[in-house]
N, C-alpha and C. Protein backbone atom coordinates (compact mmCIF):
# COMPACT_ATOMS: atom_id res chain seq x y z
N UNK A 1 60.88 81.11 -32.74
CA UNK A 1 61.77 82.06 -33.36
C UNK A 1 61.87 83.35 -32.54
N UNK A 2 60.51 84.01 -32.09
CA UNK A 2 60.74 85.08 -31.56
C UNK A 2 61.54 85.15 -29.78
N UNK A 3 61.26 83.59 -29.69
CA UNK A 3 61.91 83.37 -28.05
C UNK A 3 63.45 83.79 -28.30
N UNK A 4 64.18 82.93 -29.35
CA UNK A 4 65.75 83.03 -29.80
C UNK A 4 66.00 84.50 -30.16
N UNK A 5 65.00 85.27 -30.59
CA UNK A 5 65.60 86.57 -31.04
C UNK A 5 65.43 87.35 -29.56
N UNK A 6 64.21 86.76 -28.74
CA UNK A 6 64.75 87.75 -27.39
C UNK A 6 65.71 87.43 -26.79
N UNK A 7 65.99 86.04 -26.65
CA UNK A 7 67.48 85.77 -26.10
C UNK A 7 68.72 86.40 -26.53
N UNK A 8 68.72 86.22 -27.74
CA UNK A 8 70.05 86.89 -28.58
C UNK A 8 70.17 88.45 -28.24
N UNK A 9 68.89 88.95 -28.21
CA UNK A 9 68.66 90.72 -27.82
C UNK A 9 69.20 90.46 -26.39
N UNK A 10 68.57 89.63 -25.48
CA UNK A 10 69.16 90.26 -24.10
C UNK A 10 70.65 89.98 -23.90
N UNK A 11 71.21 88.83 -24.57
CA UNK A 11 72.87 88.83 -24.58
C UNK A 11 73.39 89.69 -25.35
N UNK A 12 73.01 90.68 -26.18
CA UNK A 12 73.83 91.50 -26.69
C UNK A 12 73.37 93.06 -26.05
N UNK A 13 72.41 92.97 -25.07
CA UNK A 13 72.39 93.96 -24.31
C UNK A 13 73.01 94.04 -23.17
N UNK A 14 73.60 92.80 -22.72
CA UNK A 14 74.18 92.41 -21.80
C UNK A 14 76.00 92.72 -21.89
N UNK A 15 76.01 92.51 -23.61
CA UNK A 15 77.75 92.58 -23.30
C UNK A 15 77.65 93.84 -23.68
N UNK A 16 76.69 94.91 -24.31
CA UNK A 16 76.77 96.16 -24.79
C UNK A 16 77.29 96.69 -23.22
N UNK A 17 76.11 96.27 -22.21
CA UNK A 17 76.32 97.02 -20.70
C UNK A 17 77.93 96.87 -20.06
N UNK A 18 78.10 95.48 -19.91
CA UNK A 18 79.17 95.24 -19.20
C UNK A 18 80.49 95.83 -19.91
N UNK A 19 80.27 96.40 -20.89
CA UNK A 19 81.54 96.91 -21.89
C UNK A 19 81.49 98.96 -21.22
N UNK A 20 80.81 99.14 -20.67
CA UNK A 20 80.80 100.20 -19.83
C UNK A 20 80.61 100.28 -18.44
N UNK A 21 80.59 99.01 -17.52
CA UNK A 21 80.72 98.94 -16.67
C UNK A 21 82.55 98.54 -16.00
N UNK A 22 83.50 99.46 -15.36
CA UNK A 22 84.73 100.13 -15.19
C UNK A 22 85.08 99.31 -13.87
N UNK A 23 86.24 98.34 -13.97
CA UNK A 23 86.51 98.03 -13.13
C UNK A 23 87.61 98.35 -12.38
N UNK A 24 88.14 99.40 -13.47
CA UNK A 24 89.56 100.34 -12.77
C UNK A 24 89.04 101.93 -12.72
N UNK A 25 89.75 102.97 -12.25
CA UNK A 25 88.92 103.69 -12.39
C UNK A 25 89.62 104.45 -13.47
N UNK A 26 89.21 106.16 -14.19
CA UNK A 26 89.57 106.34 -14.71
C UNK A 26 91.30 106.76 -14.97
N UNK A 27 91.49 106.57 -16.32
CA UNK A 27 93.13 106.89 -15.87
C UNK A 27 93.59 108.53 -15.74
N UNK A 28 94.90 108.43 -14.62
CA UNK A 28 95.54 109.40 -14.41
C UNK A 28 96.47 109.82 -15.51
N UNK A 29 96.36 110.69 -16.29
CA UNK A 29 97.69 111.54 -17.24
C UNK A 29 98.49 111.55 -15.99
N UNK A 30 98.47 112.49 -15.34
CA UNK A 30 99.14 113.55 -14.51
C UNK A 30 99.49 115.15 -14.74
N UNK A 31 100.04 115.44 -14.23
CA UNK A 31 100.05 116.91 -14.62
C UNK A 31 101.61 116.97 -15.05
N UNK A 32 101.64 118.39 -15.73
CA UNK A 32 102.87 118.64 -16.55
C UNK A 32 103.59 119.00 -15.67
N UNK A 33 104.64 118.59 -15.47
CA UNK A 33 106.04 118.76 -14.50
C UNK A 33 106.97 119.73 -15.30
N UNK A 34 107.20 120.68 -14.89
CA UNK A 34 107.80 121.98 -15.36
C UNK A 34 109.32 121.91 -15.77
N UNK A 35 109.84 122.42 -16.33
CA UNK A 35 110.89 122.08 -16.91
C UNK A 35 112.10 122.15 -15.45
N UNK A 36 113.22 121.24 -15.75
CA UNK A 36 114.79 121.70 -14.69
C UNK A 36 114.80 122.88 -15.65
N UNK A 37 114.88 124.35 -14.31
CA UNK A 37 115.41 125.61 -14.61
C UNK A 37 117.11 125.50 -15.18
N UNK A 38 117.40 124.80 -14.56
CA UNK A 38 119.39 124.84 -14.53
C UNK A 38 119.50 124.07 -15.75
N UNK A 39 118.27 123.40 -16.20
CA UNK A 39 118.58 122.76 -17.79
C UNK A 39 117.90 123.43 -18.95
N UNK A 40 117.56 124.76 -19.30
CA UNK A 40 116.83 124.73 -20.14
C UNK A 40 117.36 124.67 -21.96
N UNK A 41 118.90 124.77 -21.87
CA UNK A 41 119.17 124.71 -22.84
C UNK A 41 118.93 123.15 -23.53
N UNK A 42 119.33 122.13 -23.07
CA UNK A 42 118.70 120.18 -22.91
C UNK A 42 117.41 120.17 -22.89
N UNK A 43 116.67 120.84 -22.31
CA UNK A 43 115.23 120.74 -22.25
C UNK A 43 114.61 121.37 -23.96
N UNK A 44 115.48 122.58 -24.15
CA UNK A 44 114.90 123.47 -25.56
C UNK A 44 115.10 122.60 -26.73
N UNK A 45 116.27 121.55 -26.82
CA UNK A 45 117.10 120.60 -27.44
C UNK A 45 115.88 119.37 -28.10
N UNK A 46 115.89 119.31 -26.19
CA UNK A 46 114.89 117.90 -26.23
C UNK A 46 113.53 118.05 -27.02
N UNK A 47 112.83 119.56 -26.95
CA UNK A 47 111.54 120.00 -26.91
C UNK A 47 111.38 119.77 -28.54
N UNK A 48 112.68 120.15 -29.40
CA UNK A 48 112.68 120.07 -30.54
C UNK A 48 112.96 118.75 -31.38
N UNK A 49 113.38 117.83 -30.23
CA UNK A 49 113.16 116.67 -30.73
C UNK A 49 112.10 116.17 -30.84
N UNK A 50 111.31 116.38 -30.35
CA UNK A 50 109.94 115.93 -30.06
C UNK A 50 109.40 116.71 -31.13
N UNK A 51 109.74 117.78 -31.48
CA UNK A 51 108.59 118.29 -32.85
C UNK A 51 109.21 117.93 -33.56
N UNK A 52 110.31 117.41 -33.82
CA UNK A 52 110.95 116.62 -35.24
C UNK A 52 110.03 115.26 -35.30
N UNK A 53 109.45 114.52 -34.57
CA UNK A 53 109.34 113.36 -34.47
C UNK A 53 107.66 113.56 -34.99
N UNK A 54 107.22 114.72 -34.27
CA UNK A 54 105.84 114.86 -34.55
C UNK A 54 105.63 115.03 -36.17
N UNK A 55 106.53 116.20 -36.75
CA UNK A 55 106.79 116.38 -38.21
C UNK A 55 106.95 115.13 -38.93
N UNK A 56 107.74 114.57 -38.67
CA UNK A 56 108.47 113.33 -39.62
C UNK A 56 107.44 112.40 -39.30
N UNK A 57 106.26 111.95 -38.16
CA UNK A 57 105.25 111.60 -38.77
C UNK A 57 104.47 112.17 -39.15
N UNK A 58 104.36 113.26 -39.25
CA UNK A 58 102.90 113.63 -39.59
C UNK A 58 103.18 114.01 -41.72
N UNK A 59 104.41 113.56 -42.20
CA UNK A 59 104.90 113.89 -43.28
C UNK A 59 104.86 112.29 -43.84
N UNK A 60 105.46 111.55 -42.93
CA UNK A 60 104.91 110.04 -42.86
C UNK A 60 106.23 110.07 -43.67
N UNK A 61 107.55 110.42 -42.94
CA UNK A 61 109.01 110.30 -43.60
C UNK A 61 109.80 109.17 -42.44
N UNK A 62 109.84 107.94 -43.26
CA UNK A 62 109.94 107.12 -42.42
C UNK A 62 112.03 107.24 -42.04
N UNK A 63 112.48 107.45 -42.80
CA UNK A 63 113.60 107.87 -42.48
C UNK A 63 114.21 108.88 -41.84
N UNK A 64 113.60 109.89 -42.04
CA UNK A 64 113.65 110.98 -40.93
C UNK A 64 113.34 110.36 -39.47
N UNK A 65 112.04 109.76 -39.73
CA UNK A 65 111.48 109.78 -38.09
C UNK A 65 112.83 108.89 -37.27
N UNK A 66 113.19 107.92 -38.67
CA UNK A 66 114.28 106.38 -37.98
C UNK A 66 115.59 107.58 -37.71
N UNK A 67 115.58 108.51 -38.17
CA UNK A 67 117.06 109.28 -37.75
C UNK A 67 116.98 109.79 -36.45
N UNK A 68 115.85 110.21 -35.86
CA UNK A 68 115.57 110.42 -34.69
C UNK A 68 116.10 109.70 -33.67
N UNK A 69 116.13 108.41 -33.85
CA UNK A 69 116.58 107.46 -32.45
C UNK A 69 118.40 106.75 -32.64
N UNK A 70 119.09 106.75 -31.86
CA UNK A 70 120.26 105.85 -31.77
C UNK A 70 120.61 104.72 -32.99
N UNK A 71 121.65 104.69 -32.58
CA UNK A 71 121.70 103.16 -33.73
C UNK A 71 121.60 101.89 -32.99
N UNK A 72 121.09 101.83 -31.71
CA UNK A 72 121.03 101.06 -30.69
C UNK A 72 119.83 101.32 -30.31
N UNK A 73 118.82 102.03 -30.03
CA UNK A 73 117.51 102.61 -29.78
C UNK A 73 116.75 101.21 -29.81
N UNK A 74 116.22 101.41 -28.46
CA UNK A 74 115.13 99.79 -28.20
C UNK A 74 113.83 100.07 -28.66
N UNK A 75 112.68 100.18 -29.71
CA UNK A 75 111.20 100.57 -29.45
C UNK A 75 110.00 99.74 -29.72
N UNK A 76 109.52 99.92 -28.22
CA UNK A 76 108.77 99.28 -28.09
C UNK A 76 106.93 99.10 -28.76
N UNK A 77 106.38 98.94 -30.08
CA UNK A 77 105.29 99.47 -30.20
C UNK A 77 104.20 99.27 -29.50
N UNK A 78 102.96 99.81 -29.94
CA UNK A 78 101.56 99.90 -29.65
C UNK A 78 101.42 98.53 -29.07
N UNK A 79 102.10 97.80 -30.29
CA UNK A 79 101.29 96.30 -30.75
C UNK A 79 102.52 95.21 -29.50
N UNK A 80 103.50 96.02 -29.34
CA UNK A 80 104.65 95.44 -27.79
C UNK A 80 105.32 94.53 -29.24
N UNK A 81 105.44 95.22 -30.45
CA UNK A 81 106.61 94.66 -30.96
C UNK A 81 108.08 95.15 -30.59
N UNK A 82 109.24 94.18 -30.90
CA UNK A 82 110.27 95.27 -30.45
C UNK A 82 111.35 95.32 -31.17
N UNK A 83 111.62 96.81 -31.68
CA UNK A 83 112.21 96.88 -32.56
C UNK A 83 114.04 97.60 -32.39
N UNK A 84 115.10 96.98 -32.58
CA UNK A 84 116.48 97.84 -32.67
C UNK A 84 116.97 98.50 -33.38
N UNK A 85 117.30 99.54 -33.15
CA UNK A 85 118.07 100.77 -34.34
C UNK A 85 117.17 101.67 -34.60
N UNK A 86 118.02 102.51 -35.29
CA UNK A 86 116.98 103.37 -35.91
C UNK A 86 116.93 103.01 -37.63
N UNK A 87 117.65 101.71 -38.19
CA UNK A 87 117.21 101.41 -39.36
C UNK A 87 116.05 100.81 -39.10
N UNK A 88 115.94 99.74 -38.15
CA UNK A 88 114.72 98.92 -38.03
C UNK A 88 113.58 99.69 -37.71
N UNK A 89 113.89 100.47 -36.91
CA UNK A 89 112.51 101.64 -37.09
C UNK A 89 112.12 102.45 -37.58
N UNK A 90 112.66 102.99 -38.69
CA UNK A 90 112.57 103.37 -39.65
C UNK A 90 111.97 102.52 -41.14
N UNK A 91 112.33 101.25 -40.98
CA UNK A 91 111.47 100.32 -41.89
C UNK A 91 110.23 99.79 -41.44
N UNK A 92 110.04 99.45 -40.00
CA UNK A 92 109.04 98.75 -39.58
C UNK A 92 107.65 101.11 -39.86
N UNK A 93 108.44 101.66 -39.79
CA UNK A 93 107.37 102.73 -39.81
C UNK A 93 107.19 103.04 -41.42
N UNK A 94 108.00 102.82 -42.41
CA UNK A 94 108.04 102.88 -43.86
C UNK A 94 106.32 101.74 -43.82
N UNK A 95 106.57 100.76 -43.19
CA UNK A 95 105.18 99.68 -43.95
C UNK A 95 104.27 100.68 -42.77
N UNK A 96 103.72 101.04 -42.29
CA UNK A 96 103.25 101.98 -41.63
C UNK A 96 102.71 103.00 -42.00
N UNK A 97 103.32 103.86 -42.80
CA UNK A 97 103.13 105.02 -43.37
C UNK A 97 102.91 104.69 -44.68
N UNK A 98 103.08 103.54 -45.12
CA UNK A 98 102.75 103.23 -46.95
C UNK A 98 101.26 102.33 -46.84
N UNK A 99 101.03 102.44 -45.53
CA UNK A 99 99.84 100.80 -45.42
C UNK A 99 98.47 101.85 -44.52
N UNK A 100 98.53 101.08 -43.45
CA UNK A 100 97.14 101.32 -42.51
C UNK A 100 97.27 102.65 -41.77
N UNK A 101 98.62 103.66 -41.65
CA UNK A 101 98.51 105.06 -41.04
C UNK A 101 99.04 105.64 -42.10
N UNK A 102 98.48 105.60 -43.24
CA UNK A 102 99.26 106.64 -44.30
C UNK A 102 98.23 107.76 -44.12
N UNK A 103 98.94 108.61 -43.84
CA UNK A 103 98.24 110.28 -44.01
C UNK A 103 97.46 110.53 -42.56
N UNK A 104 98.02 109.38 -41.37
CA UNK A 104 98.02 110.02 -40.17
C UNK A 104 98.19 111.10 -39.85
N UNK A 105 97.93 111.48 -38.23
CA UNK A 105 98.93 112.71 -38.03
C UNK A 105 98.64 112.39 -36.72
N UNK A 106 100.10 112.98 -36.33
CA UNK A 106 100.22 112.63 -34.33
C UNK A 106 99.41 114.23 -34.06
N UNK A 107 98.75 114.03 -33.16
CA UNK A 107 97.37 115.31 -32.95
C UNK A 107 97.50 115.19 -30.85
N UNK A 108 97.49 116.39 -30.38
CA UNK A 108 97.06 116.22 -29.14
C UNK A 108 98.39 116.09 -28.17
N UNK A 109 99.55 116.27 -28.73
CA UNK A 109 100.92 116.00 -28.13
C UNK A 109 101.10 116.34 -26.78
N UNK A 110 101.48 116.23 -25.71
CA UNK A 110 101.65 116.84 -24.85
C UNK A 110 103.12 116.37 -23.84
N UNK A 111 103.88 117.03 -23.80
CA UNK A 111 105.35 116.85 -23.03
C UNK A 111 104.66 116.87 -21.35
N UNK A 112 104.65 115.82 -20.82
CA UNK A 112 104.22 115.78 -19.64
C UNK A 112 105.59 115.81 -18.71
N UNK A 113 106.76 115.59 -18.92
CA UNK A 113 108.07 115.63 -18.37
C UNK A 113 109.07 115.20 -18.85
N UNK A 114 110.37 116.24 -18.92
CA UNK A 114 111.28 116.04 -19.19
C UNK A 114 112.12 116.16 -17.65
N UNK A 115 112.61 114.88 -17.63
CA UNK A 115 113.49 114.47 -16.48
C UNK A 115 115.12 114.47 -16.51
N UNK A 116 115.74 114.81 -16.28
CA UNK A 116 117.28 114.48 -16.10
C UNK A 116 118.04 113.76 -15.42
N UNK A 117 118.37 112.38 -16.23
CA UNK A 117 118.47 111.21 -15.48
C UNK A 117 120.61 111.85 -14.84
N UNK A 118 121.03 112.37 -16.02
CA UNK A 118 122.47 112.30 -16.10
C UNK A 118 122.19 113.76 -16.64
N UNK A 119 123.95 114.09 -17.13
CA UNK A 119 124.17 115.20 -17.92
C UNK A 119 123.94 114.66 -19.20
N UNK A 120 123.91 113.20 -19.45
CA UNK A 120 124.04 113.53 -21.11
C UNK A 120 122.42 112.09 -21.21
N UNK A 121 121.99 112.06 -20.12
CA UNK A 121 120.44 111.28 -20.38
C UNK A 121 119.05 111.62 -19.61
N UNK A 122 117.78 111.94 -20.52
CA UNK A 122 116.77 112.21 -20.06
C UNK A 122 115.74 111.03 -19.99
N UNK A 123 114.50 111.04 -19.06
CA UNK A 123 113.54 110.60 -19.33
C UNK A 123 112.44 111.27 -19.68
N UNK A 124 111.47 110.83 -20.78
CA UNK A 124 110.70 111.86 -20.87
C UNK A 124 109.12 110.93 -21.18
N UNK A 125 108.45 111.64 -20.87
CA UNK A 125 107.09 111.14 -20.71
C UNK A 125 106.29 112.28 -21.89
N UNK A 126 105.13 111.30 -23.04
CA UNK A 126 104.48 112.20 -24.06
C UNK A 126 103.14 111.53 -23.61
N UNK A 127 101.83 112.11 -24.08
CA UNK A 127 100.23 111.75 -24.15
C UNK A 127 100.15 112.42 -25.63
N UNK A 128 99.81 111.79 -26.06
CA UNK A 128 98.67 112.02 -27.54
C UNK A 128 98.00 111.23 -28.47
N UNK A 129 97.84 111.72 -29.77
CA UNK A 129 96.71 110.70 -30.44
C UNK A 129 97.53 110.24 -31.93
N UNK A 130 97.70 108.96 -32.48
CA UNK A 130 97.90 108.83 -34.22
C UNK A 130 96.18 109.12 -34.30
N UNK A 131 96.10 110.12 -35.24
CA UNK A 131 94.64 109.80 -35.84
C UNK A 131 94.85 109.65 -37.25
N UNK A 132 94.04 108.35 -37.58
CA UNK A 132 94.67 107.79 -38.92
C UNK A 132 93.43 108.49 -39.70
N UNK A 133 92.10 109.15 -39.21
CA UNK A 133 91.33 109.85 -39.90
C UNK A 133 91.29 111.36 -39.51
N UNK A 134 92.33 111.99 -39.77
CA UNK A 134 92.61 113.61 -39.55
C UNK A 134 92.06 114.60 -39.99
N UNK A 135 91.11 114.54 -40.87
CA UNK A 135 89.94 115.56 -41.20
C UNK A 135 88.84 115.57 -39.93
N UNK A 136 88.83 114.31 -39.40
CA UNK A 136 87.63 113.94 -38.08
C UNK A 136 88.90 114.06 -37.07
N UNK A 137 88.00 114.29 -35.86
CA UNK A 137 88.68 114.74 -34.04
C UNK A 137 88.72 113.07 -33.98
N UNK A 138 89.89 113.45 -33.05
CA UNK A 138 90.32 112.34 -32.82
C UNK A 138 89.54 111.98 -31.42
N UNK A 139 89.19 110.73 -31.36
CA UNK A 139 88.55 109.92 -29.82
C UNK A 139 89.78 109.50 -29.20
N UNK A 140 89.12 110.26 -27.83
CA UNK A 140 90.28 110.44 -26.34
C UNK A 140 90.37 108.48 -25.64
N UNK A 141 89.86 107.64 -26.74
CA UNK A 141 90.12 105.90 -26.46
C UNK A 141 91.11 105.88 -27.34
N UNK A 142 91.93 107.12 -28.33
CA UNK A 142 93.02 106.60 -29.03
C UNK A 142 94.27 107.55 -28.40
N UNK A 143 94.22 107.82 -27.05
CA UNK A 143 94.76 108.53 -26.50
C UNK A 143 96.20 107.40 -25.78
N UNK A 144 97.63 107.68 -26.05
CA UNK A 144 98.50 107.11 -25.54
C UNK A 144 99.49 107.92 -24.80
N UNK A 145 100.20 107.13 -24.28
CA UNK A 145 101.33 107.54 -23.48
C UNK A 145 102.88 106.84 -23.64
N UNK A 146 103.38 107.43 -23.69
CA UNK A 146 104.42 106.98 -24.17
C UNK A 146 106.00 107.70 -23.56
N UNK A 147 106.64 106.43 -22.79
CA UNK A 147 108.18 106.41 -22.26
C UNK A 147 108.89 106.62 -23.03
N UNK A 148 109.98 107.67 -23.48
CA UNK A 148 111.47 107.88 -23.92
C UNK A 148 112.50 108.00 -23.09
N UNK A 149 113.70 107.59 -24.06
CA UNK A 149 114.89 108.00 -23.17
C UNK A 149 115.06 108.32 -24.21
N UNK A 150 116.13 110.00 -23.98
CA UNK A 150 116.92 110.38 -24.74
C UNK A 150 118.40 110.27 -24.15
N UNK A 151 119.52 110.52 -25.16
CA UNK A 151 120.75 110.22 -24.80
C UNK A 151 121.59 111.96 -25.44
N UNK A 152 122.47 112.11 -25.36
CA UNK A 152 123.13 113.44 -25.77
C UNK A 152 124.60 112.54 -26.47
N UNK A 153 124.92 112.95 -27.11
CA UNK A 153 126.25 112.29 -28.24
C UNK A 153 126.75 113.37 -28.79
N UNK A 154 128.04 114.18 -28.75
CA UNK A 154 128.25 115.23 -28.89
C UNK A 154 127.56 116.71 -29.19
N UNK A 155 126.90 116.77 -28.17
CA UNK A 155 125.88 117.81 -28.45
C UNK A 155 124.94 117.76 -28.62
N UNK A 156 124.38 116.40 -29.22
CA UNK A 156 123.25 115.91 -30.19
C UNK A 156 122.01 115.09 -29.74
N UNK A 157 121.17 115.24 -28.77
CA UNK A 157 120.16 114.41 -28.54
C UNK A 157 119.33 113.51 -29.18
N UNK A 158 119.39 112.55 -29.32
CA UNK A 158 118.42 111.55 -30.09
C UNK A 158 118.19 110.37 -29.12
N UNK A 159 116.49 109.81 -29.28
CA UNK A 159 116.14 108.88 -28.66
C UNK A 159 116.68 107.91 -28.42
N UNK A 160 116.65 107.12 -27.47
CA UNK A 160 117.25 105.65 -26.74
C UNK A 160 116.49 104.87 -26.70
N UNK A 161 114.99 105.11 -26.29
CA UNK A 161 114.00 103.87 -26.17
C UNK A 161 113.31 104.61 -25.90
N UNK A 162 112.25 104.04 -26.75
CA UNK A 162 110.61 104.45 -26.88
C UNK A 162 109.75 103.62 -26.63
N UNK A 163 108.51 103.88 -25.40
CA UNK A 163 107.52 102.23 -25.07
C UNK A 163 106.05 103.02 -24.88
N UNK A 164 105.15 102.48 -26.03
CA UNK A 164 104.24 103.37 -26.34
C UNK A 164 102.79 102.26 -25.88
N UNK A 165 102.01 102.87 -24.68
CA UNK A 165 101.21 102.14 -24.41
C UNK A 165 99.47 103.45 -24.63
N UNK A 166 98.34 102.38 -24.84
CA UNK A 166 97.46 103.21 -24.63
C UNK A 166 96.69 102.79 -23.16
N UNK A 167 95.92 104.66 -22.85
CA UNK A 167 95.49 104.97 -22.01
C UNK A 167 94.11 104.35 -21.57
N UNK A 168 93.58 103.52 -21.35
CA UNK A 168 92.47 103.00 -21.02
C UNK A 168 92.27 102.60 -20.16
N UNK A 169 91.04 101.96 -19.85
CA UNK A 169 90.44 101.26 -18.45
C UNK A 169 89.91 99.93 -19.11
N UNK A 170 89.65 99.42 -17.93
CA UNK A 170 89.30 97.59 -17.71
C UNK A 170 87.97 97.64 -17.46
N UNK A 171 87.21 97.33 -18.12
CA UNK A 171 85.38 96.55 -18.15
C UNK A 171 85.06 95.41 -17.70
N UNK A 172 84.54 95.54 -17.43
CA UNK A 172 83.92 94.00 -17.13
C UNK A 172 83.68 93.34 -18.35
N UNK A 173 83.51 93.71 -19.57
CA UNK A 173 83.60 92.52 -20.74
C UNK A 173 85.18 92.25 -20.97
N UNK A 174 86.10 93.30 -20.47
CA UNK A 174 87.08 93.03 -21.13
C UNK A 174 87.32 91.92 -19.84
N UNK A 175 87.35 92.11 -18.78
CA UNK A 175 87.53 90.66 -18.10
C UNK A 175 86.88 89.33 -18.06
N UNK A 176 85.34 89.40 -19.04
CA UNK A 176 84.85 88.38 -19.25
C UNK A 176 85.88 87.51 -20.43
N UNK A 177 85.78 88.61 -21.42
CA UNK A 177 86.89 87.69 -22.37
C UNK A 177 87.90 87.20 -22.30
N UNK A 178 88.71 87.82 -21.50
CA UNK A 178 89.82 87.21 -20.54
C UNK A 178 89.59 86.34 -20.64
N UNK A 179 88.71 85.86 -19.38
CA UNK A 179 88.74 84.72 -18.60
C UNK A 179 88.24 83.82 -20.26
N UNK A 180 87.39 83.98 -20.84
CA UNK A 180 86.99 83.25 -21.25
C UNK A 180 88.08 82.35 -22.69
N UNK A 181 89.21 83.74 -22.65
CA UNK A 181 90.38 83.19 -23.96
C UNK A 181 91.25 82.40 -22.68
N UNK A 182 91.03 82.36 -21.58
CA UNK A 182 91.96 82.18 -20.33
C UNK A 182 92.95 82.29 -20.36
């Protein structure tokens, strides 16, 4: 008995290790790319889209947030579901905000660049956190990044596509399991 319990101890000291042993290195944010001077009125536009979005989740107003994007708007989630419109994303965030992130809050925001693809389209790059337990700090492993396009429609900026990935690194357990789900 006591042979099986040292065995079992050294394999679970084994995947404890290899689950901190880094086979990429750590990831790059990058640094904040300063606004186009010759755009700041699109940029002030854009800036406030982005705190609408932060609000309308952090209020967990799933219709608001879905008014935010196009009626064509591609988004891509966490989970690489993919969703069209801003009705569909606006419902797929309703079970969201009524279920497993109710009383989230997006924490840690950061506008890393607003780009100007056109006069009437941006790209824009965000880093931050859902912390679904917001009385507690949020852990920098729930740290994401996340691709937009915005579009301009008479005056009016609202999102085009949103592709929200998280920030992490590769272990050596996470490549054991790999291989091992092959």
């Amino acid at each position: 008995m006591s042979i099986l319990f040292g065995v079992i101890t050294v394999l679970l000291l084994l995947i404890l290790a290899t689950n901190f042993i880094y086979l990429t290195p750590k990831p790059i944010e990058g640094e904040v790319v300063p606004p186009d001077k010759d755009r700041m009125d699109d940029t002030k536009a854009i800036e406030g889209l982005i705190s609408k979005l932060r609000e309308n989740w952090d209020k967990g107003d799933f219709m608001a947030y879905g008014d935010l994007f196009d009626k064509k708007a591609e988004y891509i989630t966490f989970l690489g579901d993919r969703l069209i419109g801003s009705e569909q994303i606006a419902l797929a965030h309703q079970k969201l905000f009524e279920d497993v992130l109710k009383g989230s809050k997006m924490q840690q925001l950061s506008i890393k660049r607003i780009r100007f693809l056109s006069e009437n389209s941006a790209l824009i790059h965000l880093t931050g956190v859902i912390n679904p337990k917001p009385t507690k700090e949020a852990s920098d492993s729930r740290k994401s990044i996340q691709t937009l396009t915005a579009t301009k429609y008479n005056d009016e900026w609202k999102f085009s596509s949103f592709q929200n990935t998280r920030i992490q690194r590769l272990s050596f357990f996470d490549v054991l399991i790999g291989a091992i789900k092959g």
